[in-house]
C-alpha atoms as a PDB file:
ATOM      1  CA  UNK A   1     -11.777   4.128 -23.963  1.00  0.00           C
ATOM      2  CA  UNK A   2     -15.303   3.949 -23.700  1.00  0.00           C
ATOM      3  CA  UNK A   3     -16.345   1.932 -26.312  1.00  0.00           C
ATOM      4  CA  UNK A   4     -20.153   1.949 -27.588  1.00  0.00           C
ATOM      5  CA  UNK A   5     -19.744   0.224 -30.616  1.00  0.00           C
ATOM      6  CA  UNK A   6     -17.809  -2.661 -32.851  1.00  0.00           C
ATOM      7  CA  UNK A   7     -16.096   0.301 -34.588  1.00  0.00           C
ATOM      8  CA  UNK A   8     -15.043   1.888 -30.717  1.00  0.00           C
ATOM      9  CA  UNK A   9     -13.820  -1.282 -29.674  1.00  0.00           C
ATOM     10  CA  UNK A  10     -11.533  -1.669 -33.031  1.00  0.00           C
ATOM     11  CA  UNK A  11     -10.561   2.048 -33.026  1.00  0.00           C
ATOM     12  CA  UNK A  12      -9.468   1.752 -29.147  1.00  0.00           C
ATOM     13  CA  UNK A  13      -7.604  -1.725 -30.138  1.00  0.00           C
ATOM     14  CA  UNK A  14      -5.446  -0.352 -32.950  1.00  0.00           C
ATOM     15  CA  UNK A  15      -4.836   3.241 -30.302  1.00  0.00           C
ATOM     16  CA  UNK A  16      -3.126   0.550 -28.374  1.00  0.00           C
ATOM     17  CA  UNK A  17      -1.555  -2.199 -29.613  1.00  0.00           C
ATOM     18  CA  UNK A  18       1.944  -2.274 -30.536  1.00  0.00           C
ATOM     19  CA  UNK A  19       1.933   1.550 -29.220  1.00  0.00           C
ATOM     20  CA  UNK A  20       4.718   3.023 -26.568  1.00  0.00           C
ATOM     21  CA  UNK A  21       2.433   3.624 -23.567  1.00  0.00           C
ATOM     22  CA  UNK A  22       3.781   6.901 -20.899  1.00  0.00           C
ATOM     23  CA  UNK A  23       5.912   4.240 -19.024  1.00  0.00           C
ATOM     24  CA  UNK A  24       7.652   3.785 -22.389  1.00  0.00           C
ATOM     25  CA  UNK A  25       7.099   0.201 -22.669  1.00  0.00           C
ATOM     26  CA  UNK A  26       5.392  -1.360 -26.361  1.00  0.00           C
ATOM     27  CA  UNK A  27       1.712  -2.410 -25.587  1.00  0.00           C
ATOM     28  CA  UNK A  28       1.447  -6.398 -26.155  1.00  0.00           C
ATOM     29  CA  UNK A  29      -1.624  -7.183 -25.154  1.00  0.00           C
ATOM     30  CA  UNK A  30      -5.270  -5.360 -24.705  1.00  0.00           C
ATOM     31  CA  UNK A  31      -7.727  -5.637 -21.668  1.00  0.00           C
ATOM     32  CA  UNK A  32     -11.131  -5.345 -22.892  1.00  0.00           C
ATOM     33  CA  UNK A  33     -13.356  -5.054 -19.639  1.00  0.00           C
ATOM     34  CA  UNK A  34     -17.615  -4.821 -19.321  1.00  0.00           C
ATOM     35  CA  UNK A  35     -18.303  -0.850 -18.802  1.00  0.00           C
ATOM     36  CA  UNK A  36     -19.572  -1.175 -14.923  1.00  0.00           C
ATOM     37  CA  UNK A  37     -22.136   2.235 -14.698  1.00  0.00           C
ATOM     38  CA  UNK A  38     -22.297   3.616 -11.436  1.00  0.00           C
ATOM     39  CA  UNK A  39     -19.997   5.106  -8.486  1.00  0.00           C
ATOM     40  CA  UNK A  40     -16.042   3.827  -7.849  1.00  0.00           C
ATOM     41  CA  UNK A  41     -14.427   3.101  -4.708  1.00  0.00           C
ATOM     42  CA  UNK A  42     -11.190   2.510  -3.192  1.00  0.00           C
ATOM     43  CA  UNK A  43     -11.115   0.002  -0.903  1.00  0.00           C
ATOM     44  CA  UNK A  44      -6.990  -0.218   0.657  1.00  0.00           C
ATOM     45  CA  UNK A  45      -6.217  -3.686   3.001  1.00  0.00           C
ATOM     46  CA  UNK A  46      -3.613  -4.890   4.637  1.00  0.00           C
ATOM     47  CA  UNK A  47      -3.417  -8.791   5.203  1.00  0.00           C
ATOM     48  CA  UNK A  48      -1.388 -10.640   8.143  1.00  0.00           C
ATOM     49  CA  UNK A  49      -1.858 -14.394   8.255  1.00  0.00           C
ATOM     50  CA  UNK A  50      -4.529 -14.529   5.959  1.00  0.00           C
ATOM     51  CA  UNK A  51      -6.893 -12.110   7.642  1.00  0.00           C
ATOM     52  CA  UNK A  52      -7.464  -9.156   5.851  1.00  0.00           C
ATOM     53  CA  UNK A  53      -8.256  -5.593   7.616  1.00  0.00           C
ATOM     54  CA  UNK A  54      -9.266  -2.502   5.104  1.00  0.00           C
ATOM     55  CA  UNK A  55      -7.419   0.551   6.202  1.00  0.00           C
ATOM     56  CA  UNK A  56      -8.730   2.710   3.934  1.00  0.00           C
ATOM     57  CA  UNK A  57     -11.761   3.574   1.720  1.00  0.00           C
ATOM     58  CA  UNK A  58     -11.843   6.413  -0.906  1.00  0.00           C
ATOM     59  CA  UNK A  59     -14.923   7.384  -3.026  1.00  0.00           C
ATOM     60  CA  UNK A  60     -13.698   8.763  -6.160  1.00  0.00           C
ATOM     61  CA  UNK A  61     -14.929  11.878  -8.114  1.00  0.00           C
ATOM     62  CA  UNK A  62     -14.830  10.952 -11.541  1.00  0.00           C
ATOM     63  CA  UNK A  63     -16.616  12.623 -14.043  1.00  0.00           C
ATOM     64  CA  UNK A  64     -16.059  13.154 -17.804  1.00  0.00           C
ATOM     65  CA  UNK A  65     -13.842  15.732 -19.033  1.00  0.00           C
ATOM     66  CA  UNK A  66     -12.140  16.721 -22.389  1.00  0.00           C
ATOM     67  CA  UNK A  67     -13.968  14.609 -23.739  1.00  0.00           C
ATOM     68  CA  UNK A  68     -12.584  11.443 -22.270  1.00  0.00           C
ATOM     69  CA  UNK A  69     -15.427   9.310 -20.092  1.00  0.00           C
ATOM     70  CA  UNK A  70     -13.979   9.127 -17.037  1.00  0.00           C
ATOM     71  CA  UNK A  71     -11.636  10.987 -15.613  1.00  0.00           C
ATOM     72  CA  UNK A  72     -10.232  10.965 -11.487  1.00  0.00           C
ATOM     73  CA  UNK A  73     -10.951  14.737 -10.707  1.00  0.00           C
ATOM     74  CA  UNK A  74     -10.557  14.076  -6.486  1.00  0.00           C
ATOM     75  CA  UNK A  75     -11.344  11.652  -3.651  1.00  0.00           C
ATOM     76  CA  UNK A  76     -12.136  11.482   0.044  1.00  0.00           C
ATOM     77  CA  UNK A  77     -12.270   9.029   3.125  1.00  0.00           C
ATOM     78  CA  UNK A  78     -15.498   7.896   3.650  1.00  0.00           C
ATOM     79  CA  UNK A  79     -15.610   5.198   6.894  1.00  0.00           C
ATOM     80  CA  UNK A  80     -18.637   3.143   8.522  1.00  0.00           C
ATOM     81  CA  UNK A  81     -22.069   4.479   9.117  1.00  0.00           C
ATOM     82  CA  UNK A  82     -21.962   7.315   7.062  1.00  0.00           C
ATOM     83  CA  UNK A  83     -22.731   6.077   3.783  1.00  0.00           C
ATOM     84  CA  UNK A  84     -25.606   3.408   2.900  1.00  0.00           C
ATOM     85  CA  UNK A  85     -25.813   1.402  -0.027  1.00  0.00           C
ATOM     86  CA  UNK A  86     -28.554   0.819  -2.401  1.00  0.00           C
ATOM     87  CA  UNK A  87     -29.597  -2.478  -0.627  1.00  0.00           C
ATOM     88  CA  UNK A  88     -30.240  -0.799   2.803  1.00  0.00           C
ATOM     89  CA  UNK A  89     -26.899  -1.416   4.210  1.00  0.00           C
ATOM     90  CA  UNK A  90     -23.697   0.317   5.695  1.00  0.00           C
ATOM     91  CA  UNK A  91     -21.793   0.984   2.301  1.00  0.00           C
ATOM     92  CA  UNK A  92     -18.505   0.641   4.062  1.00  0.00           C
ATOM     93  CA  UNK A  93     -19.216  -2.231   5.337  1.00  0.00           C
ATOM     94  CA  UNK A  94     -20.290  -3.913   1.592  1.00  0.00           C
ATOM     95  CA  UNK A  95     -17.306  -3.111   0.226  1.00  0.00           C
ATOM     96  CA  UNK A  96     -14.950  -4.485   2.702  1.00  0.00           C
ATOM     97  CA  UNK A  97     -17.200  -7.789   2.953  1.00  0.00           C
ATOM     98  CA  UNK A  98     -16.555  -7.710  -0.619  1.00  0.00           C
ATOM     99  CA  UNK A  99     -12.742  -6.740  -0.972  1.00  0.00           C
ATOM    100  CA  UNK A 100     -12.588  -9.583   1.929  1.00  0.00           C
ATOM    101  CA  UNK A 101     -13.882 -11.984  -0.253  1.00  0.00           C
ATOM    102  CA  UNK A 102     -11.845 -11.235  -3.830  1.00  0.00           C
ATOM    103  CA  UNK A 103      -8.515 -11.206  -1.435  1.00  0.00           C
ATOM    104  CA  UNK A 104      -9.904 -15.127  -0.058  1.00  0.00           C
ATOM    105  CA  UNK A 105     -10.224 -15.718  -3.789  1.00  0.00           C
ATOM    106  CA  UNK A 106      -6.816 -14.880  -4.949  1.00  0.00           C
ATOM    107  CA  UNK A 107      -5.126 -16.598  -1.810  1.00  0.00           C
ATOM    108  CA  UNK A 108      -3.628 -13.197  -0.388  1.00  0.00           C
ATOM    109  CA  UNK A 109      -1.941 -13.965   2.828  1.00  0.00           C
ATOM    110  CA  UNK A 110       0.266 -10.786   3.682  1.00  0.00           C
ATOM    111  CA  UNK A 111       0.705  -7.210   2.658  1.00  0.00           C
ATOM    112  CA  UNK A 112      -0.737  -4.090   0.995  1.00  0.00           C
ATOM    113  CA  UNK A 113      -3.357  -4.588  -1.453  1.00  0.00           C
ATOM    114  CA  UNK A 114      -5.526  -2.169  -3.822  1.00  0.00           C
ATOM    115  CA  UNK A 115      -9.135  -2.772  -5.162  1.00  0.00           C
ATOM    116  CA  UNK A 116     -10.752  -0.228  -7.460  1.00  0.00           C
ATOM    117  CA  UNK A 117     -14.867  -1.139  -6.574  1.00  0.00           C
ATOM    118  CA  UNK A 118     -17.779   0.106  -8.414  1.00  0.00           C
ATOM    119  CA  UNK A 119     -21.397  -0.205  -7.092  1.00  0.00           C
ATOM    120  CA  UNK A 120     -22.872  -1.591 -10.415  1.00  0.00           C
ATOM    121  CA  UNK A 121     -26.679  -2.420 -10.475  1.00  0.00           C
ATOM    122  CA  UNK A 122     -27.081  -2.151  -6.946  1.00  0.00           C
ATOM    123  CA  UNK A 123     -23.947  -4.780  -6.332  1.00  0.00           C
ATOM    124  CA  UNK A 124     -20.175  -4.321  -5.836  1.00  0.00           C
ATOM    125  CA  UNK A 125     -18.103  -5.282  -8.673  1.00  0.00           C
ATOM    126  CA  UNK A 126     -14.825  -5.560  -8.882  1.00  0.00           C
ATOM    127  CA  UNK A 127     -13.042  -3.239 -11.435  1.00  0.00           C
ATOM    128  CA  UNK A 128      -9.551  -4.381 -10.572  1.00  0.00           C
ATOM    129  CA  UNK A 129      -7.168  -5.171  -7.590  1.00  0.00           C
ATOM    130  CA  UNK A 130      -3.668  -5.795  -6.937  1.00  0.00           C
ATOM    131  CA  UNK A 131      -1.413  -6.579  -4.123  1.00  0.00           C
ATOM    132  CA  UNK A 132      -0.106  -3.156  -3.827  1.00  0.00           C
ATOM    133  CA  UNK A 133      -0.189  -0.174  -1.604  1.00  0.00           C
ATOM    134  CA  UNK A 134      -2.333   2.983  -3.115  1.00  0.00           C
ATOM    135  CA  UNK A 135      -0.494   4.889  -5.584  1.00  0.00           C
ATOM    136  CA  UNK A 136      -0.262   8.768  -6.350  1.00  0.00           C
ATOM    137  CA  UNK A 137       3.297   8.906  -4.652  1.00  0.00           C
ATOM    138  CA  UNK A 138       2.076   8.485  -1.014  1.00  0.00           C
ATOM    139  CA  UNK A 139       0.133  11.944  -1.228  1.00  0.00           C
ATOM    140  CA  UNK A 140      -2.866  10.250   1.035  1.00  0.00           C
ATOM    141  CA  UNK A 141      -0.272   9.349   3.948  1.00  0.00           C
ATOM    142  CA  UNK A 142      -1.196  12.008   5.667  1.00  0.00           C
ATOM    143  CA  UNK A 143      -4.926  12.565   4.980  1.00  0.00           C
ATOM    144  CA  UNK A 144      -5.209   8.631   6.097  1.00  0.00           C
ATOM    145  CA  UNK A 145      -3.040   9.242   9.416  1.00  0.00           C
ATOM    146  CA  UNK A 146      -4.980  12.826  10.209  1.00  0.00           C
ATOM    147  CA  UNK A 147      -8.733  10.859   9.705  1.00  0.00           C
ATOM    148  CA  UNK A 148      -7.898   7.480  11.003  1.00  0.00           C
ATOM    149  CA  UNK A 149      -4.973   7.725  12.936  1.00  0.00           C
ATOM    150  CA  UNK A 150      -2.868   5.266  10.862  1.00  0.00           C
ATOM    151  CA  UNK A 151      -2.151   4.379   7.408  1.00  0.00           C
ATOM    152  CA  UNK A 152      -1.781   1.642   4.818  1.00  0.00           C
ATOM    153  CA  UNK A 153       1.898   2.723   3.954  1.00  0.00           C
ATOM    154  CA  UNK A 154       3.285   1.862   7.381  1.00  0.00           C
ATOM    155  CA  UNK A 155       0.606  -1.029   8.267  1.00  0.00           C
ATOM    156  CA  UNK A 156       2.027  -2.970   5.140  1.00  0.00           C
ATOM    157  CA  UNK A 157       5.423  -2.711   6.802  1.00  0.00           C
ATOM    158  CA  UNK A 158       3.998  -4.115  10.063  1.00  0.00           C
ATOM    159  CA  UNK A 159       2.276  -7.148   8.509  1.00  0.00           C
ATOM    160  CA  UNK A 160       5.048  -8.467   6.773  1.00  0.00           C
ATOM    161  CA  UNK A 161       7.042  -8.076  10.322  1.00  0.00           C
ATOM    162  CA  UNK A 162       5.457  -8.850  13.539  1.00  0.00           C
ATOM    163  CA  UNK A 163       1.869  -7.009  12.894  1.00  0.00           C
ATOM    164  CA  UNK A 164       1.768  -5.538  16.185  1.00  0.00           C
ATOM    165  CA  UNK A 165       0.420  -1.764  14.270  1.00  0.00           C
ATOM    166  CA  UNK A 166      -1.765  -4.058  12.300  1.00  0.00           C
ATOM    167  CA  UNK A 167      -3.121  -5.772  15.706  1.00  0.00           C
ATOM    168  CA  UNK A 168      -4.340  -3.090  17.235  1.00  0.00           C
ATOM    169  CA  UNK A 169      -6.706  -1.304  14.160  1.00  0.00           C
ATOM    170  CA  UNK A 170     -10.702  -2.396  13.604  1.00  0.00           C
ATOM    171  CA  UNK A 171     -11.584  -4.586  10.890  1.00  0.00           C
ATOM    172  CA  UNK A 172     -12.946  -1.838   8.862  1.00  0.00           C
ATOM    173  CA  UNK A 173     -12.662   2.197   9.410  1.00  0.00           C
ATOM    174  CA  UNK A 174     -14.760   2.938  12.328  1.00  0.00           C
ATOM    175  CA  UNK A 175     -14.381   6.354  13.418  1.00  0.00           C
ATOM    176  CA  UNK A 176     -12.972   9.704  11.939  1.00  0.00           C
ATOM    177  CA  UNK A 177     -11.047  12.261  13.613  1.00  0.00           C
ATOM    178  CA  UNK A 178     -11.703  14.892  10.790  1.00  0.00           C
ATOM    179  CA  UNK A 179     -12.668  15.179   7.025  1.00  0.00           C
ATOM    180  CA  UNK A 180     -10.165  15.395   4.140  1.00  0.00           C
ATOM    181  CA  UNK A 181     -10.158  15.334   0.778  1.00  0.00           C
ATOM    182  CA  UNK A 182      -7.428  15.257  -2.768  1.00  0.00           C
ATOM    183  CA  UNK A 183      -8.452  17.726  -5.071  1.00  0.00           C
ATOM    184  CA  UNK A 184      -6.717  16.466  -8.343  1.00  0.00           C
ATOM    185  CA  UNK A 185      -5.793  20.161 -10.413  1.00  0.00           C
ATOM    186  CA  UNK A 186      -6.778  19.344 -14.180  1.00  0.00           C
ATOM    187  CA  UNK A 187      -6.083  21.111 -16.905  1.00  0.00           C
ATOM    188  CA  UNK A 188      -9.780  22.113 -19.210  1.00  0.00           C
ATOM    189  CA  UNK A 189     -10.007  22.458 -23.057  1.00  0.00           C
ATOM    190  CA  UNK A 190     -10.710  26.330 -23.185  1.00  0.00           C
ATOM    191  CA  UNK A 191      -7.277  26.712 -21.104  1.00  0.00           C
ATOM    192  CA  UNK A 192      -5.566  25.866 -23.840  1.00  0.00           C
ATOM    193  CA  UNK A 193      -7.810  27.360 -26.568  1.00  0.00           C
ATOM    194  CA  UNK A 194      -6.298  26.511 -30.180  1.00  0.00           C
ATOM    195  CA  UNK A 195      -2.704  26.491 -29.324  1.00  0.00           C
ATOM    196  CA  UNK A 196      -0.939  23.839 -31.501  1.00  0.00           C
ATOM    197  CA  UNK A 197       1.835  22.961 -28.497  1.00  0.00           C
ATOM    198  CA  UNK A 198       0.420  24.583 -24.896  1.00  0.00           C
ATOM    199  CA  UNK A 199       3.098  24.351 -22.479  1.00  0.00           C
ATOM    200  CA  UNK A 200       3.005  25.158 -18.932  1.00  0.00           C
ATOM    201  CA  UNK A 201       4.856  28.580 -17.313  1.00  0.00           C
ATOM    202  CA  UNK A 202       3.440  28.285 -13.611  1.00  0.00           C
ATOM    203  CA  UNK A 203       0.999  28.508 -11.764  1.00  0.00           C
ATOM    204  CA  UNK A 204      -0.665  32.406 -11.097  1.00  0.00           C
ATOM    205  CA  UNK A 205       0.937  33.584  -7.669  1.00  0.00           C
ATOM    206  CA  UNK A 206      -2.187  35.111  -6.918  1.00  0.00           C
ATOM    207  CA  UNK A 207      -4.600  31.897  -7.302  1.00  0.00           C
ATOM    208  CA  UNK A 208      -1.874  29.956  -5.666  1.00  0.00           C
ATOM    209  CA  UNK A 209      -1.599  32.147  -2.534  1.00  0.00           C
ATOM    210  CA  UNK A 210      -5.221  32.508  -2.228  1.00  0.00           C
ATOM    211  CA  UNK A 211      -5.117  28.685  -1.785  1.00  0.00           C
ATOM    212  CA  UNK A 212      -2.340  28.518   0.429  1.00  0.00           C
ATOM    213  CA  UNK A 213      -4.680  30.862   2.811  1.00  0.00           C
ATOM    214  CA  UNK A 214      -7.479  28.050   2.668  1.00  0.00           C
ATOM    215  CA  UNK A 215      -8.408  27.511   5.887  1.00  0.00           C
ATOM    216  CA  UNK A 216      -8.825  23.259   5.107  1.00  0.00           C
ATOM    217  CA  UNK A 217      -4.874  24.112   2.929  1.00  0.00           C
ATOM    218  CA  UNK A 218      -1.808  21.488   3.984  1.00  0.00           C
ATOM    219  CA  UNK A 219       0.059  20.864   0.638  1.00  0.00           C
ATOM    220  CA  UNK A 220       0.188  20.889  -2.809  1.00  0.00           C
ATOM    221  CA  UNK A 221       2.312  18.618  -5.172  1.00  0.00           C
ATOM    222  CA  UNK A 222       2.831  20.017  -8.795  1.00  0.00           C
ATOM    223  CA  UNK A 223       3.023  17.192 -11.351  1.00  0.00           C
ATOM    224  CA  UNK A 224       4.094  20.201 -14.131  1.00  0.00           C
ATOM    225  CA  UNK A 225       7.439  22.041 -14.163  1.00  0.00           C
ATOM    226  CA  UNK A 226       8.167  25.236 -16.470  1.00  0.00           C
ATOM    227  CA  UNK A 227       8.454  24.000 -20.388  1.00  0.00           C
ATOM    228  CA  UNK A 228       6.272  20.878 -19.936  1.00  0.00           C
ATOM    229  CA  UNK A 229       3.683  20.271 -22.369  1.00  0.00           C
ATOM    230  CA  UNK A 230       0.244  21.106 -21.290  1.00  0.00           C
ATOM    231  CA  UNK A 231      -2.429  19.187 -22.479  1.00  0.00           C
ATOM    232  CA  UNK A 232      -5.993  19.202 -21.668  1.00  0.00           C
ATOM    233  CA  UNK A 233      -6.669  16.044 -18.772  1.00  0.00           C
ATOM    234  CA  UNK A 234      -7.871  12.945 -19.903  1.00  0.00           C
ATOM    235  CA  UNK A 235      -5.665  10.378 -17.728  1.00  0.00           C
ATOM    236  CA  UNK A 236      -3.506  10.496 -14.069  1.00  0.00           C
ATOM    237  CA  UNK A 237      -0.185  11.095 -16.963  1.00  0.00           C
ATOM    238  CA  UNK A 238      -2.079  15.212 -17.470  1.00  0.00           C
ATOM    239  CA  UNK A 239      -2.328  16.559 -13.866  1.00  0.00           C
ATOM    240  CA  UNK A 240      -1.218  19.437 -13.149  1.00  0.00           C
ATOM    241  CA  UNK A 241      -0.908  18.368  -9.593  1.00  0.00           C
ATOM    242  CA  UNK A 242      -2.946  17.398  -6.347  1.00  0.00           C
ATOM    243  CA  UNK A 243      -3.790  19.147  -3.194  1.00  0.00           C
ATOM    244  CA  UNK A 244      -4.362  17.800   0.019  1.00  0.00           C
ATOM    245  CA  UNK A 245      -7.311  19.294   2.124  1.00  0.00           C
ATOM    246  CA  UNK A 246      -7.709  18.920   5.910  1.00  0.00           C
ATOM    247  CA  UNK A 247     -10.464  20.690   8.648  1.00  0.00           C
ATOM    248  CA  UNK A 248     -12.604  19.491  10.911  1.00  0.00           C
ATOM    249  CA  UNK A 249     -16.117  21.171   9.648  1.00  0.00           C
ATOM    250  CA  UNK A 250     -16.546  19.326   6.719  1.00  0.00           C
ATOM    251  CA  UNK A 251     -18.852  22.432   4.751  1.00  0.00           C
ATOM    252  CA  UNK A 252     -15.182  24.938   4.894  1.00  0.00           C
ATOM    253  CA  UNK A 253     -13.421  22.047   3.375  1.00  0.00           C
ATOM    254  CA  UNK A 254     -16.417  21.188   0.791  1.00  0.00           C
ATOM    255  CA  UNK A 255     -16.149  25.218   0.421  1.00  0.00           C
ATOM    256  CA  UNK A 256     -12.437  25.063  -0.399  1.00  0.00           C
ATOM    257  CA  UNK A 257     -12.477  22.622  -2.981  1.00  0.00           C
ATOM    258  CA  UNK A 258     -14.969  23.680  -5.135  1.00  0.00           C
ATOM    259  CA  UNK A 259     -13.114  27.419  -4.661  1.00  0.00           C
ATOM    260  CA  UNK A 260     -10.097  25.269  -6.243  1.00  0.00           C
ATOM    261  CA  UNK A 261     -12.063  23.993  -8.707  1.00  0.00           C
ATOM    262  CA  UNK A 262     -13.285  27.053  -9.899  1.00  0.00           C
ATOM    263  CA  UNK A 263      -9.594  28.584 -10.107  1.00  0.00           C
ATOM    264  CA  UNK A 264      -8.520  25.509 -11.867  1.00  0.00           C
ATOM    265  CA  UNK A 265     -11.075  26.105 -14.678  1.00  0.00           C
ATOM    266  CA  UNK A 266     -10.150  29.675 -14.631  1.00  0.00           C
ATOM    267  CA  UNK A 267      -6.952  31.885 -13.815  1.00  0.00           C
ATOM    268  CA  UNK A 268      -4.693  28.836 -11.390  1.00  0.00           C
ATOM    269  CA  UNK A 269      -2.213  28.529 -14.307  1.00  0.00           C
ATOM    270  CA  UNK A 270      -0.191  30.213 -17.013  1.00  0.00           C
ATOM    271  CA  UNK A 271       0.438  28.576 -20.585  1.00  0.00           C
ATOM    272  CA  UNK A 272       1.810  29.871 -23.660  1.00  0.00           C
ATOM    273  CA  UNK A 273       2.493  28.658 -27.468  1.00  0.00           C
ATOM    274  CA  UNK A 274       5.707  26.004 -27.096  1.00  0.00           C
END
């Protein structure tokens, strides 16, 4: 929730307290967290010994949609000296001085961990972190391995045994090898028009093999099977899927995605009344 007023903040409260949540647990307690305006960040590490190395960093598209404030519509690998940040400086290189400094502060010595950054007011902030490999069911493995040569799946097994992998990988991403990208498939408001229970059939064989002939195309991973309801997106728990992108001339892959995009808003998927 993006809350703007007293009446938001109570109206998001009582949404969630004492609720089932989509892991099916009972809500007992309610974060309530300063809005941070500005762009978000992954920034992935791996820790051996109490040195910390980022293996990955993401910049997220989010963007509202449905309605709801925020919502994760894609990401891509962005490494040193490609970005700068408002202050003058290699972005990349803020935010894993940064991430760096929260895992000091929390006294990580070994493993995976996952910080979700914003640039807020010209300044990292920290929207949250934990000592976890990224999520979305490993569907960056590849993308990572493809622009960096490793990733933080298989590092995070290395520093928790003899961290030879981890040993041999710079301090922050250096260098790519190509340009990737997720394109997270969301489901839009006029998709579903004013159907009381929309509820997915499939996706259209003809959007879906024009996508599969994508010259940047590798995989896709539906997150909707025949009968399941359909609702507009407003959280990771309503996408229809994600796509992984991969080419080496970074304007066919920017080329494909919006293409995807613009099939996702209009003829990727068949719904009907449940």
């Amino acid at each position: 929730f993006l809350c703007r007023s007293v009446e938001d903040v109570r109206r998001g409260y009582d949404t969630i307290m004492g609720k089932k949540n989509q892991l099916g647990i009972v809500n007992e307690g309610c974060l309530v967290q300063e809005f941070l305006e500005g762009e978000e960040y992954v920034v992935d590490s791996c820790t051996f010994d109490g040195v910390h190395k980022t293996v990955c960093v993401w910049r997220y598209e989010r963007s509202p949609l449905n309605g709801a404030p925020f919502v994760c519509q894609g990401q891509e690998i962005i490494v040193a000296n490609e970005v700068e940040a408002p202050d003058g400086r290699d972005l990349v290189g803020c935010l894993c001085e940064y991430a760096r400094g929260v895992l000091d502060a929390l006294e990580v010595k070994y493993g995976p961990s996952h910080a979700e950054i914003k640039i807020c007011r010209g300044e990292p902030v920290l929207v949250e972190v934990g000592t976890r490999c990224h999520g979305a069911e490993g569907v960056w493995c590849e993308l990572a391995q493809r622009t960096l040569g490793y990733d933080q799946a298989e590092l995070a097994l290395d520093t928790f045994l003899e961290g030879e992998k981890w040993n041999g990988i710079p301090i922050v991403p250096a260098e790519r090898h190509t340009h990737v990208r997720l394109k997270v498939l969301c489901v839009h408001e006029q998709q579903v028009g004013a159907m009381e229970k929309p509820t997915f059939v499939d996706f259209a064989e003809d959007a879906l093999a024009e996508i599969h002939a994508m010259p940047s195309f590798v995989g896709i991973e539906p997150m909707k099977k025949a009968g399941d309801a359909f609702r507009p997106t407003e959280n990771v728990f309503d996408w229809a899927g994600v796509i992984r992108l991969i080419h080496d001339d970074e304007a066919t892959l920017i080329r494909d995605y919006e293409r995807i995009r613009a099939l996702e808003m209009d003829g990727l998927y068949l719904v009907e009344e449940g």
